[in-house]
C-alpha atoms as a PDB file:
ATOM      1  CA  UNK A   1     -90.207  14.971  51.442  1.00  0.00           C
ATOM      2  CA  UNK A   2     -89.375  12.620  54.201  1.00  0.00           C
ATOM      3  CA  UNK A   3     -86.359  10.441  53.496  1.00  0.00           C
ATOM      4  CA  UNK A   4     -85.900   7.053  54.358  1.00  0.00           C
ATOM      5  CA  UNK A   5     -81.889   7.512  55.419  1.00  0.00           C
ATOM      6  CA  UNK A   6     -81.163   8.024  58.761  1.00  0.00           C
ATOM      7  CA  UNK A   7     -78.456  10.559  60.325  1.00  0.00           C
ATOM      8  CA  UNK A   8     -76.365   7.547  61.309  1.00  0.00           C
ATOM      9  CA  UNK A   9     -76.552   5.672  58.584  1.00  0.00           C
ATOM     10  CA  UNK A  10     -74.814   8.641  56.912  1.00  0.00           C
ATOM     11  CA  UNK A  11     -72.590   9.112  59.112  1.00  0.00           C
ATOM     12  CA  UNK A  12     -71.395   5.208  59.013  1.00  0.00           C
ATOM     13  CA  UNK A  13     -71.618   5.737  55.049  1.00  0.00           C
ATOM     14  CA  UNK A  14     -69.313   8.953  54.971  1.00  0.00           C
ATOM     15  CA  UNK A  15     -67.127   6.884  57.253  1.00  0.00           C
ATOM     16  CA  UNK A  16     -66.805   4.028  54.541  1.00  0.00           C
ATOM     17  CA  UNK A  17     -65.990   6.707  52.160  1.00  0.00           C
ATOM     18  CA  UNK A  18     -63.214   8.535  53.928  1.00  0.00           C
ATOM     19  CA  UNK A  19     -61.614   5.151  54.663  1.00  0.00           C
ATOM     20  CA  UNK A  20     -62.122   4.055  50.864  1.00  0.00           C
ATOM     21  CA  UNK A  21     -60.638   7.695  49.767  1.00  0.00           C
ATOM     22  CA  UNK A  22     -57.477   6.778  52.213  1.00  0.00           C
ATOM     23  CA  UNK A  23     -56.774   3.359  51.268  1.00  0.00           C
ATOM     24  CA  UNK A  24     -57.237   4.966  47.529  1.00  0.00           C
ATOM     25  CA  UNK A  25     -54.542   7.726  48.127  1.00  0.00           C
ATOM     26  CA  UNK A  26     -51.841   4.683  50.204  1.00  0.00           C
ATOM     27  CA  UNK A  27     -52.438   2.755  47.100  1.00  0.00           C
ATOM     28  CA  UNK A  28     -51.815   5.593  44.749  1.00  0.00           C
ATOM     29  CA  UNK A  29     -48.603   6.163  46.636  1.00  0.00           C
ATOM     30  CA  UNK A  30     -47.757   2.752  46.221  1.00  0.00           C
ATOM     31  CA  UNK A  31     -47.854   2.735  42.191  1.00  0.00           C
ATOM     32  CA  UNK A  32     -45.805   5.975  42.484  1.00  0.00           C
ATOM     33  CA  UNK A  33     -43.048   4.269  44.473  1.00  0.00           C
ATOM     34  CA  UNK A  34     -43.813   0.987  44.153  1.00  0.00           C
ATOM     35  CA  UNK A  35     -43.196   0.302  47.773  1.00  0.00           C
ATOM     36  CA  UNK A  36     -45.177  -1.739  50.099  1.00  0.00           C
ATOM     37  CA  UNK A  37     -44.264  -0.167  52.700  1.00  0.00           C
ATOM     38  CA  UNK A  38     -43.543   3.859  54.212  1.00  0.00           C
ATOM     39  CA  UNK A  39     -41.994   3.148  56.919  1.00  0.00           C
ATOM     40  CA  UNK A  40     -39.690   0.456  58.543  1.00  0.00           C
ATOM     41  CA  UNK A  41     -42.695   0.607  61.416  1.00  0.00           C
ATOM     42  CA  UNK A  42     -45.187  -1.563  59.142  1.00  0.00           C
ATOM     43  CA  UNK A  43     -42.367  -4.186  58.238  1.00  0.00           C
ATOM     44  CA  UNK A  44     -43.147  -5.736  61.323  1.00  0.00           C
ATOM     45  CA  UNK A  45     -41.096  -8.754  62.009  1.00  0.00           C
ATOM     46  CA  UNK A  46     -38.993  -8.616  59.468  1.00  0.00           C
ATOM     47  CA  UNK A  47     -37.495  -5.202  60.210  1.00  0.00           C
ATOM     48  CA  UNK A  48     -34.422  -6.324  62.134  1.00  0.00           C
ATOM     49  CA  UNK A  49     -33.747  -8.179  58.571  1.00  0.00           C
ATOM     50  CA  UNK A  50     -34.235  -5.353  56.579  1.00  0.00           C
ATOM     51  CA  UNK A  51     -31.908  -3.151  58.733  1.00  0.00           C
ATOM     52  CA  UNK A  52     -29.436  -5.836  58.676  1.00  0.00           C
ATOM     53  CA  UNK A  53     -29.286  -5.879  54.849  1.00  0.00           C
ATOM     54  CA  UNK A  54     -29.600  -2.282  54.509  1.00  0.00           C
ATOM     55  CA  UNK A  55     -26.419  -1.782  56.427  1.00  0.00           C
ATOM     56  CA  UNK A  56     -24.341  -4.479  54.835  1.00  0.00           C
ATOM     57  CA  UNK A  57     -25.461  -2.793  51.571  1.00  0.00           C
ATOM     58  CA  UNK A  58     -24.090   0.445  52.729  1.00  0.00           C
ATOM     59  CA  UNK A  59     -20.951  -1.132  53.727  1.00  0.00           C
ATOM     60  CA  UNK A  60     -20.870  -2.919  50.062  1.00  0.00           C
ATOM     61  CA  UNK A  61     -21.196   0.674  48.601  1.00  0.00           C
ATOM     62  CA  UNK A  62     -18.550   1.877  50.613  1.00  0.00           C
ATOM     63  CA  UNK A  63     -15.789  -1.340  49.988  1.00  0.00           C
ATOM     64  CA  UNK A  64     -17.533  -1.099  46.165  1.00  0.00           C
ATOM     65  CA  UNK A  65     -16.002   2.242  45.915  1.00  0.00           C
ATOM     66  CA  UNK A  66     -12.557   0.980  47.584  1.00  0.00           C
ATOM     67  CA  UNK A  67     -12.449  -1.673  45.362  1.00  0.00           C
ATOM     68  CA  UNK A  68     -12.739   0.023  42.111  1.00  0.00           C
ATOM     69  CA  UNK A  69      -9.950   2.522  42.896  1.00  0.00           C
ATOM     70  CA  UNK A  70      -7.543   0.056  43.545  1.00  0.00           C
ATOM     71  CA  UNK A  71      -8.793  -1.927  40.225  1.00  0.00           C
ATOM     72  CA  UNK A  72      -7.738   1.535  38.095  1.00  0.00           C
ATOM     73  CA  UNK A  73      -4.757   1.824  39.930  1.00  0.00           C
ATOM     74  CA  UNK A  74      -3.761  -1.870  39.172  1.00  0.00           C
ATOM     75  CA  UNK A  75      -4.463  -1.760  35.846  1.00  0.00           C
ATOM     76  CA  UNK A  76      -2.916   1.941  35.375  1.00  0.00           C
ATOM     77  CA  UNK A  77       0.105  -0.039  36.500  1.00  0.00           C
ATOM     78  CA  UNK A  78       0.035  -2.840  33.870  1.00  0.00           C
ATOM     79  CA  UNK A  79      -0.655  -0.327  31.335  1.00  0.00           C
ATOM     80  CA  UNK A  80       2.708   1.522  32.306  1.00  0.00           C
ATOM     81  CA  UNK A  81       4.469  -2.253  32.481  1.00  0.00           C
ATOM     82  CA  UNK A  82       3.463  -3.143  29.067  1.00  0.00           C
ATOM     83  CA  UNK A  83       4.630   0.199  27.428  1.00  0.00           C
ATOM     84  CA  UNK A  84       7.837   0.213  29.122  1.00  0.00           C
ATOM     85  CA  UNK A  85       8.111  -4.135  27.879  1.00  0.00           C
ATOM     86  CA  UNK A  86       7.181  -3.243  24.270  1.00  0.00           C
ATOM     87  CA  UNK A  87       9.528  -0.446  23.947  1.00  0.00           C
ATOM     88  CA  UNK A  88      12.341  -1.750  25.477  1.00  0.00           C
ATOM     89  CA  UNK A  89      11.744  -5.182  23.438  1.00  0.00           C
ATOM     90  CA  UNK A  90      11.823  -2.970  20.588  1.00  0.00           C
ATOM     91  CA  UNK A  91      14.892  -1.452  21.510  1.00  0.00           C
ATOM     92  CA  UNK A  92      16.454  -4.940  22.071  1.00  0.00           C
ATOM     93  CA  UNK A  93      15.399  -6.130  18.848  1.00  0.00           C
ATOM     94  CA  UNK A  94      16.977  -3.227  17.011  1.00  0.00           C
ATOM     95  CA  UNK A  95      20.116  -4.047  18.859  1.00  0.00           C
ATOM     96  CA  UNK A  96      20.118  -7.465  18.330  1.00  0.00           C
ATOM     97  CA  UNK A  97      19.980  -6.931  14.155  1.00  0.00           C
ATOM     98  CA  UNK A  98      22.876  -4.416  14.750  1.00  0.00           C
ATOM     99  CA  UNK A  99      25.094  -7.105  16.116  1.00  0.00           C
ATOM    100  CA  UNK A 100      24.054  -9.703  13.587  1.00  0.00           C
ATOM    101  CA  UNK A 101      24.742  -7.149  10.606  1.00  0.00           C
ATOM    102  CA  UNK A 102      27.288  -5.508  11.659  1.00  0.00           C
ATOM    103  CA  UNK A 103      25.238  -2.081  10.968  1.00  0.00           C
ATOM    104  CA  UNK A 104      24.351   0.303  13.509  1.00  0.00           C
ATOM    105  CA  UNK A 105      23.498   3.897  11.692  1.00  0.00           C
ATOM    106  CA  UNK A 106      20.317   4.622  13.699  1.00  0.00           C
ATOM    107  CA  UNK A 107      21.138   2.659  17.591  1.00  0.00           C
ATOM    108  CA  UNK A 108      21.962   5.883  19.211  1.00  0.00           C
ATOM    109  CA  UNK A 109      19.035   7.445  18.201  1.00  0.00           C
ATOM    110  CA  UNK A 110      16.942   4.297  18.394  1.00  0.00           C
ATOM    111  CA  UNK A 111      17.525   4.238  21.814  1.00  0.00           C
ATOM    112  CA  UNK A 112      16.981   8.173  22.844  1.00  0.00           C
ATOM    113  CA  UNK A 113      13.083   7.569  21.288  1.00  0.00           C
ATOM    114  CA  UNK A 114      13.489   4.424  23.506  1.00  0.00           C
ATOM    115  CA  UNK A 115      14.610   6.432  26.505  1.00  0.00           C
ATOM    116  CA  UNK A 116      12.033   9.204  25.970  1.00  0.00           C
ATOM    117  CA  UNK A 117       8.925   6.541  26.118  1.00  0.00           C
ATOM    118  CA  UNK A 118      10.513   4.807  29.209  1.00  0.00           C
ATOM    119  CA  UNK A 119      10.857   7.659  31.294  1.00  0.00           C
ATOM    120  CA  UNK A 120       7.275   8.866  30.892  1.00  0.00           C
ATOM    121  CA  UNK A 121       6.138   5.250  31.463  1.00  0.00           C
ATOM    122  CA  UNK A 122       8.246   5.575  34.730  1.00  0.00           C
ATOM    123  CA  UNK A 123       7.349   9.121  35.643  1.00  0.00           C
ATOM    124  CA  UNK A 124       3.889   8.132  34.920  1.00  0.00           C
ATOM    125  CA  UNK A 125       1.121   9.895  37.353  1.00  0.00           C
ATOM    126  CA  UNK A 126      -2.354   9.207  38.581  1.00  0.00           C
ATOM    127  CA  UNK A 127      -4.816  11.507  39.699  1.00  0.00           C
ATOM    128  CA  UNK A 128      -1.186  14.071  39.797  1.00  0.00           C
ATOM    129  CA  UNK A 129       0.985  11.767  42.116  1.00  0.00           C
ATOM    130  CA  UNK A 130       3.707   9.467  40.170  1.00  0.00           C
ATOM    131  CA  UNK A 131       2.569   5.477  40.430  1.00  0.00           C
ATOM    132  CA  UNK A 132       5.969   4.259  40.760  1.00  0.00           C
ATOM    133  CA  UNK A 133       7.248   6.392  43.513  1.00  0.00           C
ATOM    134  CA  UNK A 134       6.261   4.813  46.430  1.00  0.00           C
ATOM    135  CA  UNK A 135       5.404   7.604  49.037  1.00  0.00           C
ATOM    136  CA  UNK A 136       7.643   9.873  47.590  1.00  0.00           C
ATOM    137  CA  UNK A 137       5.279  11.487  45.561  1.00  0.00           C
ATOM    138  CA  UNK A 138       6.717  14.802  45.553  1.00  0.00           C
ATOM    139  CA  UNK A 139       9.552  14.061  42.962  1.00  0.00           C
ATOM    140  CA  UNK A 140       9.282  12.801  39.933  1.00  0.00           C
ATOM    141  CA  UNK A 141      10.941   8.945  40.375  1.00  0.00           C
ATOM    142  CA  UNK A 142      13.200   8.844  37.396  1.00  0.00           C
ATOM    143  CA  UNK A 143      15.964  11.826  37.642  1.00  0.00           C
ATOM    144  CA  UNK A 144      17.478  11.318  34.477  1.00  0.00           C
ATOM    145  CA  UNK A 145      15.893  13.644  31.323  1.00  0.00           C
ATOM    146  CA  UNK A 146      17.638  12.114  28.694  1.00  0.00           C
ATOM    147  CA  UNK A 147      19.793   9.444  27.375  1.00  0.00           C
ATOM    148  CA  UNK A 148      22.979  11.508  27.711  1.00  0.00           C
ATOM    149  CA  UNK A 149      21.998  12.171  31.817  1.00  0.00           C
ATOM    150  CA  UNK A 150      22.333   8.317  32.186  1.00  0.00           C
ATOM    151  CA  UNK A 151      25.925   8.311  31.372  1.00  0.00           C
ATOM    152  CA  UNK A 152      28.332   7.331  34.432  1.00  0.00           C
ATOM    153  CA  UNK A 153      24.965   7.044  36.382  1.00  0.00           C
ATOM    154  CA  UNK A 154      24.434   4.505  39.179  1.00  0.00           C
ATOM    155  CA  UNK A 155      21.270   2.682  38.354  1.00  0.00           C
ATOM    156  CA  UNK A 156      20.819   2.415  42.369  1.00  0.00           C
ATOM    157  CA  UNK A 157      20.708   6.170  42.232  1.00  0.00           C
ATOM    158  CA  UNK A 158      18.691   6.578  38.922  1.00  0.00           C
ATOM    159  CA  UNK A 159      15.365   6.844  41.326  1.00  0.00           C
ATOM    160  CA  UNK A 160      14.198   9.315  43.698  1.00  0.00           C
ATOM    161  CA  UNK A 161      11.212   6.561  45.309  1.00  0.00           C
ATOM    162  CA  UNK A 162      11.286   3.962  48.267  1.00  0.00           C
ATOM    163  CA  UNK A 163       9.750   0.363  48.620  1.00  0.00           C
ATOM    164  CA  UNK A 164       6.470   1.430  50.727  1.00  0.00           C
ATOM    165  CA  UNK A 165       3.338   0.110  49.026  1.00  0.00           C
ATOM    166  CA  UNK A 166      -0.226   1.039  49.199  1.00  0.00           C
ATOM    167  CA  UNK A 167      -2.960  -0.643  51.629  1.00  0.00           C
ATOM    168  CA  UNK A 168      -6.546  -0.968  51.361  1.00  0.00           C
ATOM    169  CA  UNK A 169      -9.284  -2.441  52.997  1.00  0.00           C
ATOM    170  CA  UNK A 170     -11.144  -4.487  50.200  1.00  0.00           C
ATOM    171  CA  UNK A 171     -13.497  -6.652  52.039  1.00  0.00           C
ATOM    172  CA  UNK A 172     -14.521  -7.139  55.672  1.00  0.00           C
ATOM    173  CA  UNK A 173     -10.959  -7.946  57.873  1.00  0.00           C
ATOM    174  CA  UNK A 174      -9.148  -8.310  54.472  1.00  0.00           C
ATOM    175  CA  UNK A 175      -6.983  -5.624  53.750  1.00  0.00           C
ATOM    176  CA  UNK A 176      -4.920  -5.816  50.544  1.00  0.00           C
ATOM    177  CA  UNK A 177      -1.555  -4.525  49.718  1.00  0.00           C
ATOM    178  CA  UNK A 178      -0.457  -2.862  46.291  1.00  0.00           C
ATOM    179  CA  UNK A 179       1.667  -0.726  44.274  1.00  0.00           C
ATOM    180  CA  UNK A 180       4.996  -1.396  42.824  1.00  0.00           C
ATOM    181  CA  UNK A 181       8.165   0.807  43.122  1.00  0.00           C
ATOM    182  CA  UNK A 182      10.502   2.387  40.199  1.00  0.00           C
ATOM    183  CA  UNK A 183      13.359   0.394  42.106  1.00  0.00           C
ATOM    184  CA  UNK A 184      12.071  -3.152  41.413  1.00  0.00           C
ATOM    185  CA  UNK A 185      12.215  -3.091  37.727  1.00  0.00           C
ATOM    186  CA  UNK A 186      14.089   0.068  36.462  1.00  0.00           C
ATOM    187  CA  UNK A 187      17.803  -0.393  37.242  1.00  0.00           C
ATOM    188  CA  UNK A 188      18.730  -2.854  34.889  1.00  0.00           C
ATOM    189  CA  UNK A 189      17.091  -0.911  32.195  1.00  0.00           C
ATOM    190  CA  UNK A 190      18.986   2.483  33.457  1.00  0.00           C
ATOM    191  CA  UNK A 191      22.220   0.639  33.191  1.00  0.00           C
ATOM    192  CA  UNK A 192      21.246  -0.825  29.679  1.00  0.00           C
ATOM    193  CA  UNK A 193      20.680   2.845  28.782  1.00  0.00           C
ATOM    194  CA  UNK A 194      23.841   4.222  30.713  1.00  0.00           C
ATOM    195  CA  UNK A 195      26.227   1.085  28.512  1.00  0.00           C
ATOM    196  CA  UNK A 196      24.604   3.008  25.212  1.00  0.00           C
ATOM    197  CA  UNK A 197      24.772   6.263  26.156  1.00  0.00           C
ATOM    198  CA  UNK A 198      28.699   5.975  27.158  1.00  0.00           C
ATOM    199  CA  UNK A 199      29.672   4.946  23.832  1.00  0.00           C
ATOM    200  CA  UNK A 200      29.158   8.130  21.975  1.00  0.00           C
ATOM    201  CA  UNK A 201      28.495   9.046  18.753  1.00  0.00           C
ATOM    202  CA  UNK A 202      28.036   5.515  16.501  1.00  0.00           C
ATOM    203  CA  UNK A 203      30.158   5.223  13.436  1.00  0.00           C
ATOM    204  CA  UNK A 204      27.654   3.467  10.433  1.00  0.00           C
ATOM    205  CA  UNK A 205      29.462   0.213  11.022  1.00  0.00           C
ATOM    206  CA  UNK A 206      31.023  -0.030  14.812  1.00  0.00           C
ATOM    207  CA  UNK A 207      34.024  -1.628  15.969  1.00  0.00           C
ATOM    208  CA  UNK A 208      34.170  -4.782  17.762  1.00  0.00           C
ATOM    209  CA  UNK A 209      34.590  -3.040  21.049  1.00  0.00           C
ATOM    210  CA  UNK A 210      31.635  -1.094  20.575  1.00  0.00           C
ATOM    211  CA  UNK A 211      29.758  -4.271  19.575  1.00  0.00           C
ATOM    212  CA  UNK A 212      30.596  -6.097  22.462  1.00  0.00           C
ATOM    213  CA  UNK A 213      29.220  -2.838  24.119  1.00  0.00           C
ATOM    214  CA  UNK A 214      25.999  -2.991  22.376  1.00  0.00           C
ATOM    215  CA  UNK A 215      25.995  -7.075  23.474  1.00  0.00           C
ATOM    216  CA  UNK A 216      26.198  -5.740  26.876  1.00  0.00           C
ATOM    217  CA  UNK A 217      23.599  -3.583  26.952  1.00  0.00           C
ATOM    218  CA  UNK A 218      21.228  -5.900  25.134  1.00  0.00           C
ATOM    219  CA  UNK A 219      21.889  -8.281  28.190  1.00  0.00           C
ATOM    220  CA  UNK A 220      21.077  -5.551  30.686  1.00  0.00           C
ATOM    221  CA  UNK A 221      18.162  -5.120  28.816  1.00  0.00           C
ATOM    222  CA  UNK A 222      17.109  -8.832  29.051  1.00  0.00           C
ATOM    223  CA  UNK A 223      17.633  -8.822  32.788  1.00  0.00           C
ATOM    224  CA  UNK A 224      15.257  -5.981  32.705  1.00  0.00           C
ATOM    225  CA  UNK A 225      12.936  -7.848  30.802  1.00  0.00           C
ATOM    226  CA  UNK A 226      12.755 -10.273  33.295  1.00  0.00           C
ATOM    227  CA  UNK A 227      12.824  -8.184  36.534  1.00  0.00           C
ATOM    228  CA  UNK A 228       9.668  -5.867  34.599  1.00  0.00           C
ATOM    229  CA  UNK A 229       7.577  -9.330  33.673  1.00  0.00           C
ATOM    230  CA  UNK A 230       8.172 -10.697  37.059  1.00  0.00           C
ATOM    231  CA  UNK A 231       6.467  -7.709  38.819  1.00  0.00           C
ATOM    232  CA  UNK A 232       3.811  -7.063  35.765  1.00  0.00           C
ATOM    233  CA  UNK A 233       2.986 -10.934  36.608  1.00  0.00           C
ATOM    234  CA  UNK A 234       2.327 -10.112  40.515  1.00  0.00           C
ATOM    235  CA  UNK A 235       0.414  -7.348  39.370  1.00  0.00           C
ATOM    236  CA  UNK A 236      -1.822  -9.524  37.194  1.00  0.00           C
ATOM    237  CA  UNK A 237      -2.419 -11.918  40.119  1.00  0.00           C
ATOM    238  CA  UNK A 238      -3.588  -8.742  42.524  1.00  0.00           C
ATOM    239  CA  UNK A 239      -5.874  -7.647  39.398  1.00  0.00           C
ATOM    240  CA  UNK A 240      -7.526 -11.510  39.592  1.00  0.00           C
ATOM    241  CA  UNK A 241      -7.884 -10.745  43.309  1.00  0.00           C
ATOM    242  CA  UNK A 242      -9.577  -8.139  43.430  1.00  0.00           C
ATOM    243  CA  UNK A 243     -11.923  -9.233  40.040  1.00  0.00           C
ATOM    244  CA  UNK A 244     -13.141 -12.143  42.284  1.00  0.00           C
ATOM    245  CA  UNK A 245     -13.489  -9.771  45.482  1.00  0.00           C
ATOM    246  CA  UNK A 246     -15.548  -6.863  43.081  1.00  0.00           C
ATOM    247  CA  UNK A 247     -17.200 -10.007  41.512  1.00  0.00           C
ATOM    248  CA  UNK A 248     -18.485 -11.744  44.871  1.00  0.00           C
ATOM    249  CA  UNK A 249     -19.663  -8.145  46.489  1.00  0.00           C
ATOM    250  CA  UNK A 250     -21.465  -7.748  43.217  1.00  0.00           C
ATOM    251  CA  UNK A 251     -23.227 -11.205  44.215  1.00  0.00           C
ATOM    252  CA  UNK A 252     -23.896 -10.374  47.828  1.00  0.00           C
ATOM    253  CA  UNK A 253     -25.194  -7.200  46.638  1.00  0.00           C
ATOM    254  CA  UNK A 254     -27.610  -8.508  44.408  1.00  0.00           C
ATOM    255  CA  UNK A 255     -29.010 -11.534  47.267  1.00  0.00           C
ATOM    256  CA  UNK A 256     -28.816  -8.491  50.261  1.00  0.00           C
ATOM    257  CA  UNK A 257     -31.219  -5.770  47.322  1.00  0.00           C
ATOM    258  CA  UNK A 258     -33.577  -9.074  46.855  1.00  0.00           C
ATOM    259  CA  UNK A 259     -33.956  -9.315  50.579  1.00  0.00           C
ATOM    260  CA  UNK A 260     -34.825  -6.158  50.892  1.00  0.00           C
ATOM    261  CA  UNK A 261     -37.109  -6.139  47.815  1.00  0.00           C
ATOM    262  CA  UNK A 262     -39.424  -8.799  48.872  1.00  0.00           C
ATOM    263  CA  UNK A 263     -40.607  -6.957  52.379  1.00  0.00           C
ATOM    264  CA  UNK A 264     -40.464  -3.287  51.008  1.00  0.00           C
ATOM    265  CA  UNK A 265     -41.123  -3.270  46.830  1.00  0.00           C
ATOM    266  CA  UNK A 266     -44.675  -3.885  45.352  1.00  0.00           C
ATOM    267  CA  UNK A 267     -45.506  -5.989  42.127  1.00  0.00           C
ATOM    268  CA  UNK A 268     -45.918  -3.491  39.331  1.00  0.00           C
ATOM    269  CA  UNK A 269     -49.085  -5.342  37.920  1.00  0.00           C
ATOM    270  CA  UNK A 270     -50.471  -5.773  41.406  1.00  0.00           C
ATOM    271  CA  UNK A 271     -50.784  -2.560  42.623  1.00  0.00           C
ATOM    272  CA  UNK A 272     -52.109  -1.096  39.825  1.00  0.00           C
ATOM    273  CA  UNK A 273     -55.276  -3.651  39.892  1.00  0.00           C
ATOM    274  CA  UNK A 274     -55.279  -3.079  43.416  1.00  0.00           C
ATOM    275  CA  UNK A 275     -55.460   0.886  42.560  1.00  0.00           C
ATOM    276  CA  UNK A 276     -58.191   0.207  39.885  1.00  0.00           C
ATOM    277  CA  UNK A 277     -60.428  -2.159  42.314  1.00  0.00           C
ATOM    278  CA  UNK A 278     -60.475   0.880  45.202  1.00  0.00           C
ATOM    279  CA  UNK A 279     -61.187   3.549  42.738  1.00  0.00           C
ATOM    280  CA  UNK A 280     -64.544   0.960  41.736  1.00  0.00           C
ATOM    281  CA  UNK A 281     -65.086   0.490  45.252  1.00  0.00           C
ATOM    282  CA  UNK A 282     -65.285   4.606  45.945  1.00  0.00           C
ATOM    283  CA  UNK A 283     -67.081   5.194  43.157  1.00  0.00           C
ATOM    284  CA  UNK A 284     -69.953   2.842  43.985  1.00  0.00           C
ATOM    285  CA  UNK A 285     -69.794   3.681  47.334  1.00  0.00           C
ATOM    286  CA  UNK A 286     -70.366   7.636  46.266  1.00  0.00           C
ATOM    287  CA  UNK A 287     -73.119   6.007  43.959  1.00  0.00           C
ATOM    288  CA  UNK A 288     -74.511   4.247  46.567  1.00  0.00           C
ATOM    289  CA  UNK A 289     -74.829   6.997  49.519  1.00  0.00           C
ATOM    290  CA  UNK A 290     -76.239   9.525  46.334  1.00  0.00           C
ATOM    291  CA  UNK A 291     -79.303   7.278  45.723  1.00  0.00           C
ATOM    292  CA  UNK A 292     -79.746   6.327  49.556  1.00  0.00           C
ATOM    293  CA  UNK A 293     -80.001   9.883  50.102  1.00  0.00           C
ATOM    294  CA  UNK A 294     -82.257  10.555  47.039  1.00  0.00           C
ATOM    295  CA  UNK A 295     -84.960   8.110  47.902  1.00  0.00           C
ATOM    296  CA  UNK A 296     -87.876   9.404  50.061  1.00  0.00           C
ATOM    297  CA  UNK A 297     -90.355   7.257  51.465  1.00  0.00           C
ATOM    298  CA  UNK A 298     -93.007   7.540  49.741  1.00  0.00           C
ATOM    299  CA  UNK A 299     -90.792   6.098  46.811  1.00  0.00           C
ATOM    300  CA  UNK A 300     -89.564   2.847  49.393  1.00  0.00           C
ATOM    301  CA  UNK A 301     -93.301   2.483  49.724  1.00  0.00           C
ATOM    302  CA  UNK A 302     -94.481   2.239  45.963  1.00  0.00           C
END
């Protein structure tokens, strides 16, 4: 039978199709990835913007990274501070009810436990290399073992570390500067340790002169006190620092991944009724070139 479709109408209908089939499969790749966009070649004008904020946002990732390391380290260091205040405080308490009662069957001992938690607060390490030792991270910065080693010891030779600090670049052109030293705090607490270690074995109730010992070493301890609060305080104001710096990349981040969002990511919702709508659209087109091609002419002519 004759039929009423022509070769070129066929051909213009198989066309249709394989254009319908590909717009089908780019929208099909779209719901998978939910991007707009394959390439940075169909962005069009806005690609010099999306390059732009793709950078910065590597550049975030990187400082991101920086940042975060130096937030452990900082508060590694106030968590070294504190256990070095709270056992020395307790120390200084103990000493301080030995005076006022005249009692002191336990000090020496007291104050070896006391010793014990201080140096392994000051010989403290991170990732293997000690936080307090400035770049002398080959030795461990507090010689002294135990209580007994800090007798006749000069608390200006108690540490094997220097005064160099750490450097880091936190944000674009702002480099920040960290780290604390064994040396800035430690010395008066040495020579607290060296006054109680020098007096020996404690009778139950000491004399006056070993009293006025104790009195002296609970002073040293004070000043110690003071030296160790000072620095944990500086620390605390480089752990705000970098808070706000972390806390404003976070922000950029966040305005830089929108800006990229709206030229390359799709709407959820939209694609998929855009995927729906083309697989209609092929399947009456396939509906369509089946009947034309099923229809002979004597059928158009009835």
């Amino acid at each position: 039978m004759t039929r009423i479709s022509s070769l070129t109408m066929q051909h213009q209908f198989q066309a249709i199709m394989v254009r319908q089939q590909q717009e089908l499969s780019e929208t099909a790749v779209k719901v998978g990835t939910l991007k707009k966009v394959a390439s940075y070649a169909e962005t069009g004008a806005d690609t010099g913007r999306v390059l732009t904020a793709r950078s910065m946002l590597t550049q975030i990732e990187a400082q991101t990274r920086v940042t975060s390391r130096v937030d452990a380290s900082l508060s590694f260091y106030q968590a070294r501070l504190s256990e070095i205040d709270q056992a020395t405080s307790g120390l200084r308490a103990m000493i301080l009810d030995a005076i006022g009662t005249g009692n002191a069957p336990t000090i020496i001992k007291e104050a070896e436990a006391t010793f014990a938690q201080f140096r392994a607060a000051m010989n403290a390490a991170d990732d293997g290399l000690p936080i307090f030792a400035g770049s002398r991270t080959e030795e461990l910065p507090l010689k002294a073992a135990r209580l007994a080693d800090t007798a006749g010891l000069d608390p200006d030779l108690a540490f094997d570390s220097d005064d160099i600090v750490q450097s880091a670049r936190v944000a674009p052109g702002l480099d920040m500067t960290y780290g604390i030293g064994a040396k800035e705090f430690g010395k008066k607490f040495v020579a607290a340790f060296r006054t109680i270690a020098e007096l020996g074995t404690l009778p139950a109730r000491p004399s006056q002169a070993q009293m006025d010992k104790l009195a002296i070493a609970k002073t040293q301890i004070d000043e110690g006190l003071a030296e160790l609060r000072g620095v944990d305080a500086r620390n605390g104001r480089a752990q705000n620092r970098i808070a706000d710096i972390i806390t404003r990349s976070k922000d950029r981040e966040i305005v830089l991944t929108s800006a990229v969002s709206e030229v390359e990511d799709a709407n959820a919702a939209s694609v998929e009724a855009e995927l729906v709508g083309r697989k209609r659209m092929l399947e009456a087109s396939f509906n369509a070139y089946a009947m034309l091609n099923s229809i002979t002419l004597s059928d158009y002519l009835r």
